[in-house]
Protein backbone atom coordinates (compact mmCIF):
# COMPACT_ATOMS: atom_id res chain seq x y z
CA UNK A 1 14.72 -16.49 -9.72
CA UNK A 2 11.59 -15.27 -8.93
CA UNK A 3 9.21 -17.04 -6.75
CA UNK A 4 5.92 -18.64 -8.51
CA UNK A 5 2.55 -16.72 -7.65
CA UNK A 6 -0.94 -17.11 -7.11
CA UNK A 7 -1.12 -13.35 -7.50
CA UNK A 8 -4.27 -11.95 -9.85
CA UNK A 9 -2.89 -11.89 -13.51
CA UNK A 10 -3.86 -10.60 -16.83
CA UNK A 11 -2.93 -11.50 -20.56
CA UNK A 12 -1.68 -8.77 -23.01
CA UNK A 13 -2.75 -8.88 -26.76
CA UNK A 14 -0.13 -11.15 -26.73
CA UNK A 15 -1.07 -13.60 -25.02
CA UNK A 16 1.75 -13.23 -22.60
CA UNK A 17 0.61 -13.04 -18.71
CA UNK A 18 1.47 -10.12 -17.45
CA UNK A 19 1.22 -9.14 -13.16
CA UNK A 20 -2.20 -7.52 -12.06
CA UNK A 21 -5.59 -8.44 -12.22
CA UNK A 22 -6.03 -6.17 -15.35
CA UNK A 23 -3.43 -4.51 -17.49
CA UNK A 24 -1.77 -1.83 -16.08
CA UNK A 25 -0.80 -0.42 -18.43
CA UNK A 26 -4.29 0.79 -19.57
CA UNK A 27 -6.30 3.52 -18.79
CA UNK A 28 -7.93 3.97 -14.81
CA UNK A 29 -11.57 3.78 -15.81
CA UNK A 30 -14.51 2.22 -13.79
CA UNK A 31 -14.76 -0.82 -15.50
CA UNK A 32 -10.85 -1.55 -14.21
CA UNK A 33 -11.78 -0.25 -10.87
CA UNK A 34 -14.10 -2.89 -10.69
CA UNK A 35 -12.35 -5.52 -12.39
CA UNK A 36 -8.52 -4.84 -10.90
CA UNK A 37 -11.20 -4.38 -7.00
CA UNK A 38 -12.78 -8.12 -7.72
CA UNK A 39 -9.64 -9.76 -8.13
CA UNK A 40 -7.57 -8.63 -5.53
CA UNK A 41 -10.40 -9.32 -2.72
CA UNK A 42 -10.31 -13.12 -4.91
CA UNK A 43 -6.95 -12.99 -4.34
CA UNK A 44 -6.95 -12.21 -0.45
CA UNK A 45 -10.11 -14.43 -0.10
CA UNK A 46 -8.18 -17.56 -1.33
CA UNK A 47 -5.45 -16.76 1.61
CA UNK A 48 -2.50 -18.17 -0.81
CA UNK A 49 0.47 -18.19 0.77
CA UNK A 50 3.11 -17.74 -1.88
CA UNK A 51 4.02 -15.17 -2.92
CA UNK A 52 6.00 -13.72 -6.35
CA UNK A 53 7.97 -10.29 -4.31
CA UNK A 54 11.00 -10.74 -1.98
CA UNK A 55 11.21 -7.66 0.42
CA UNK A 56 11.90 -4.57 -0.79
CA UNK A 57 14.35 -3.22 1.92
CA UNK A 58 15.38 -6.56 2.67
CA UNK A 59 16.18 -8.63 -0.27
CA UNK A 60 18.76 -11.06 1.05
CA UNK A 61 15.76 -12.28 3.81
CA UNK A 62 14.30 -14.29 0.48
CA UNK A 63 10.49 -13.48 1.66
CA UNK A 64 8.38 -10.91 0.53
CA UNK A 65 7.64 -9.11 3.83
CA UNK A 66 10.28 -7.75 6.53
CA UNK A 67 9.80 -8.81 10.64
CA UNK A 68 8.75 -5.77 12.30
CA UNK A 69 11.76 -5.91 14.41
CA UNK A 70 13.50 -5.71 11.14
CA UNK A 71 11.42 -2.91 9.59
CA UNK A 72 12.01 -1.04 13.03
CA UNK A 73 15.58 -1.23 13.16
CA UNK A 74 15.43 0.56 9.50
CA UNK A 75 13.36 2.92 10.46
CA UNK A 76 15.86 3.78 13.56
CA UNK A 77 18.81 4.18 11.54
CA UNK A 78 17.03 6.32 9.51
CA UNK A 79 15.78 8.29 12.35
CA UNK A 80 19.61 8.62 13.02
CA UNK A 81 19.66 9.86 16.68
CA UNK A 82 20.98 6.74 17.95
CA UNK A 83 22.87 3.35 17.23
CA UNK A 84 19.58 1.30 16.85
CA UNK A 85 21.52 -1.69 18.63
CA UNK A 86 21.28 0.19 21.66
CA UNK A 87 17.21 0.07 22.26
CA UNK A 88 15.62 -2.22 24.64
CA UNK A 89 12.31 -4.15 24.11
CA UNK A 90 10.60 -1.44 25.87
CA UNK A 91 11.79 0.94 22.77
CA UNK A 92 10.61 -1.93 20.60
CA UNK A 93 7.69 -3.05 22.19
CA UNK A 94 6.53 1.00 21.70
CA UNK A 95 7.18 -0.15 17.96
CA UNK A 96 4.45 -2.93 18.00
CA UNK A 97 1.73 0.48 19.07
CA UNK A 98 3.12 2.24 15.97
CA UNK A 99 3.08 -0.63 13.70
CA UNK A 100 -0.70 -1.52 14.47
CA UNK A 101 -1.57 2.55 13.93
CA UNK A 102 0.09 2.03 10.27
CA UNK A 103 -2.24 -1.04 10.39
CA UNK A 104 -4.94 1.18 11.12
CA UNK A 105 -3.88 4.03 8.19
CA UNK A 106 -4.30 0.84 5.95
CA UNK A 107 -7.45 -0.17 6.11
CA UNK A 108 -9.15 2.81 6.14
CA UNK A 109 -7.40 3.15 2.80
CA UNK A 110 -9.30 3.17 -0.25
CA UNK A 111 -6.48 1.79 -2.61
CA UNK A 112 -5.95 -1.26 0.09
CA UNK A 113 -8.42 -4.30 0.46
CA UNK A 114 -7.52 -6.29 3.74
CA UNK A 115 -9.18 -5.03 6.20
CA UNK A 116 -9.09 -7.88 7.47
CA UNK A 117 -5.62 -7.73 8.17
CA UNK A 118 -4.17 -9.02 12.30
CA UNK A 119 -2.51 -6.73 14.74
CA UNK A 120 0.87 -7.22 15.39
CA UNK A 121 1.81 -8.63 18.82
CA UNK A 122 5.45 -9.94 18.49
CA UNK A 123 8.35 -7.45 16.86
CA UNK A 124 9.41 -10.73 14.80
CA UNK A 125 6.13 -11.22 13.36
CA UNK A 126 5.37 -10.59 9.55
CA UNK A 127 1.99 -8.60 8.01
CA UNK A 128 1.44 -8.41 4.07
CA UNK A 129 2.20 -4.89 4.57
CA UNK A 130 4.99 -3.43 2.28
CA UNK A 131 8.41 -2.80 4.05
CA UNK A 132 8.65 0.62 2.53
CA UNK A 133 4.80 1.89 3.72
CA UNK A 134 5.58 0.46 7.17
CA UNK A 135 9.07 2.21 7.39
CA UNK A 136 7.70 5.08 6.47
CA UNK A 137 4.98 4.84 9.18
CA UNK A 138 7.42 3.94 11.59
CA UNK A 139 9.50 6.83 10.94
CA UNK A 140 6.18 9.14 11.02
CA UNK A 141 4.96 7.92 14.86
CA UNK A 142 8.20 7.87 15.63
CA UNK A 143 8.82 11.48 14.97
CA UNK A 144 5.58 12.11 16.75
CA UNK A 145 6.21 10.31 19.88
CA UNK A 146 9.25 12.15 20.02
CA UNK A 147 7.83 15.79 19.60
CA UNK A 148 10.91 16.26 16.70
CA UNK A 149 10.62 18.71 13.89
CA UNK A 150 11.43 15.88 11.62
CA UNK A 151 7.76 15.29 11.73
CA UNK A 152 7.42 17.68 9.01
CA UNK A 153 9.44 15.60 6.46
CA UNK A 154 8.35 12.25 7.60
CA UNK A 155 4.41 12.80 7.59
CA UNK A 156 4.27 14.43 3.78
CA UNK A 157 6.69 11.31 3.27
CA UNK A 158 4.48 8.83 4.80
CA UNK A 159 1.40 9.42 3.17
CA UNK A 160 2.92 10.06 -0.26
CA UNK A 161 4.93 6.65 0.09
CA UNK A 162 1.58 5.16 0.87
CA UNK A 163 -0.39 6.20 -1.48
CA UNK A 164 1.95 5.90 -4.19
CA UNK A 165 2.55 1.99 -3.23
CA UNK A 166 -0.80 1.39 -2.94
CA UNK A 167 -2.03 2.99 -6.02
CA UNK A 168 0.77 1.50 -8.32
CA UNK A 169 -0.37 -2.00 -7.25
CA UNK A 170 -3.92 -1.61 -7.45
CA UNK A 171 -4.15 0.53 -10.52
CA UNK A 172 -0.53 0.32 -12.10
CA UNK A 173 0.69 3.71 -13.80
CA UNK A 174 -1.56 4.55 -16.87
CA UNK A 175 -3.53 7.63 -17.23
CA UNK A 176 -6.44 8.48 -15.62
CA UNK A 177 -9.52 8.54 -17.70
CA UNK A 178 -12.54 10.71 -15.89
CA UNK A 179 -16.07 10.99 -16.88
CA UNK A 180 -17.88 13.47 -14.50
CA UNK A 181 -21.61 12.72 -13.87
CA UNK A 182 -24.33 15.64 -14.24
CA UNK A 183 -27.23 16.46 -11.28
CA UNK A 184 -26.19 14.11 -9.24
CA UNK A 185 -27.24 11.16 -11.84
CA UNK A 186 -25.91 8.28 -13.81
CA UNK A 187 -25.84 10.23 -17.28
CA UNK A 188 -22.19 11.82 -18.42
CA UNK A 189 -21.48 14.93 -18.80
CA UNK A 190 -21.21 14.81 -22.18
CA UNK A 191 -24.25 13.15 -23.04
CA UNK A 192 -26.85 15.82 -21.78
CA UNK A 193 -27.28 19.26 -23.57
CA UNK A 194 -26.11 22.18 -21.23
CA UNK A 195 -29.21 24.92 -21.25
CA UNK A 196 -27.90 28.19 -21.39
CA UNK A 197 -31.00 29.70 -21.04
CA UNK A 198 -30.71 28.84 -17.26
CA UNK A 199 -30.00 31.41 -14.94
């Protein structure tokens, strides 16, 4: 049974209420830009703390966002050069660094709105960060700090897995509408008469 959100929603033709601050399944135009933009900062502003999602990666936790000392013991055994039981809190402290650098990806993002978002400083604290983005950011420094070669699979992976996340809950998965301005101005494209007299 799902949990009950606070959680911007939208109502279909319908009438039924449907996830997202707008429909999603509509067309990415400006106006949803702005609308889908004004209700997730809403959303974030009123600091609810319910939420609808259980993790991800770790469904049987019952909350919607893994520990980090959870999300890093994923991202070891995925790594797979050792039994990630074996690591110290030195090797997990180093962790807590790599988590706060995926903090820092994140809100430079343009698809995420909490910037606002706090540094970890405990491995068994939680962030409203999805487990699958952090993994994948894990895995990514990881690689790094270890010089590996796998650092050419896990960055592509990374910022794909990040951008696809973000975008899908921001936006959803319709079609891109586009409307390219002219001169640097507010008119479309379309509306002004190309001169092809000009040379």
């Amino acid at each position: 049974m799902p949990k009950v959100t606070e959680e911007p929603t939208n109502k279909d033709a319908n009438g039924n209420q449907r996830p997202g601050g707008v429909d999603l399944r509509t067309d990415v135009n400006k106006e949803k830009t702005r609308t889908t933009t004004e209700a997730n900062l809403k959303y974030l502003d009123e600091n609810v703390e319910s939420r609808n999602r259980y993790s991800a990666s770790n469904p049987h936790l019952g909350e919607p966002y893994s520990s980090l000392q959870t999300l890093a013991f994923q991202a070891l055994r995925r790594y797979g050069d050792m039994h990630p039981g074996t690591v110290d809190g030195e090797v997990i402290m180093m962790f807590v660094e790599f988590a706060n650098l995926v903090l820092e990806d994140l809100r430079a993002h343009p698809y995420y709105d909490n910037i606002e978002i706090d540094y970890y400083t405990h491995p068994t604290e939680h962030r409203n960060v999805p487990d699958q983005v952090m993994v994948a950011g894990l895995l990514y420094n990881y690689a790094v700090q270890q010089q590996s070669n796998k650092v050419e699979a896990y960055g592509p992976m990374y910022f794909r897995t990040m951008n696809r996340i973000l975008y899908n809950r921001k936006f959803g998965n319709a079609k891109i509408q586009m409307s390219p301005h002219d001169r640097g101005s507010d008119n479309l494209c379309s509306n002004r008469a190309y001169d092809a007299g000009r040379t």
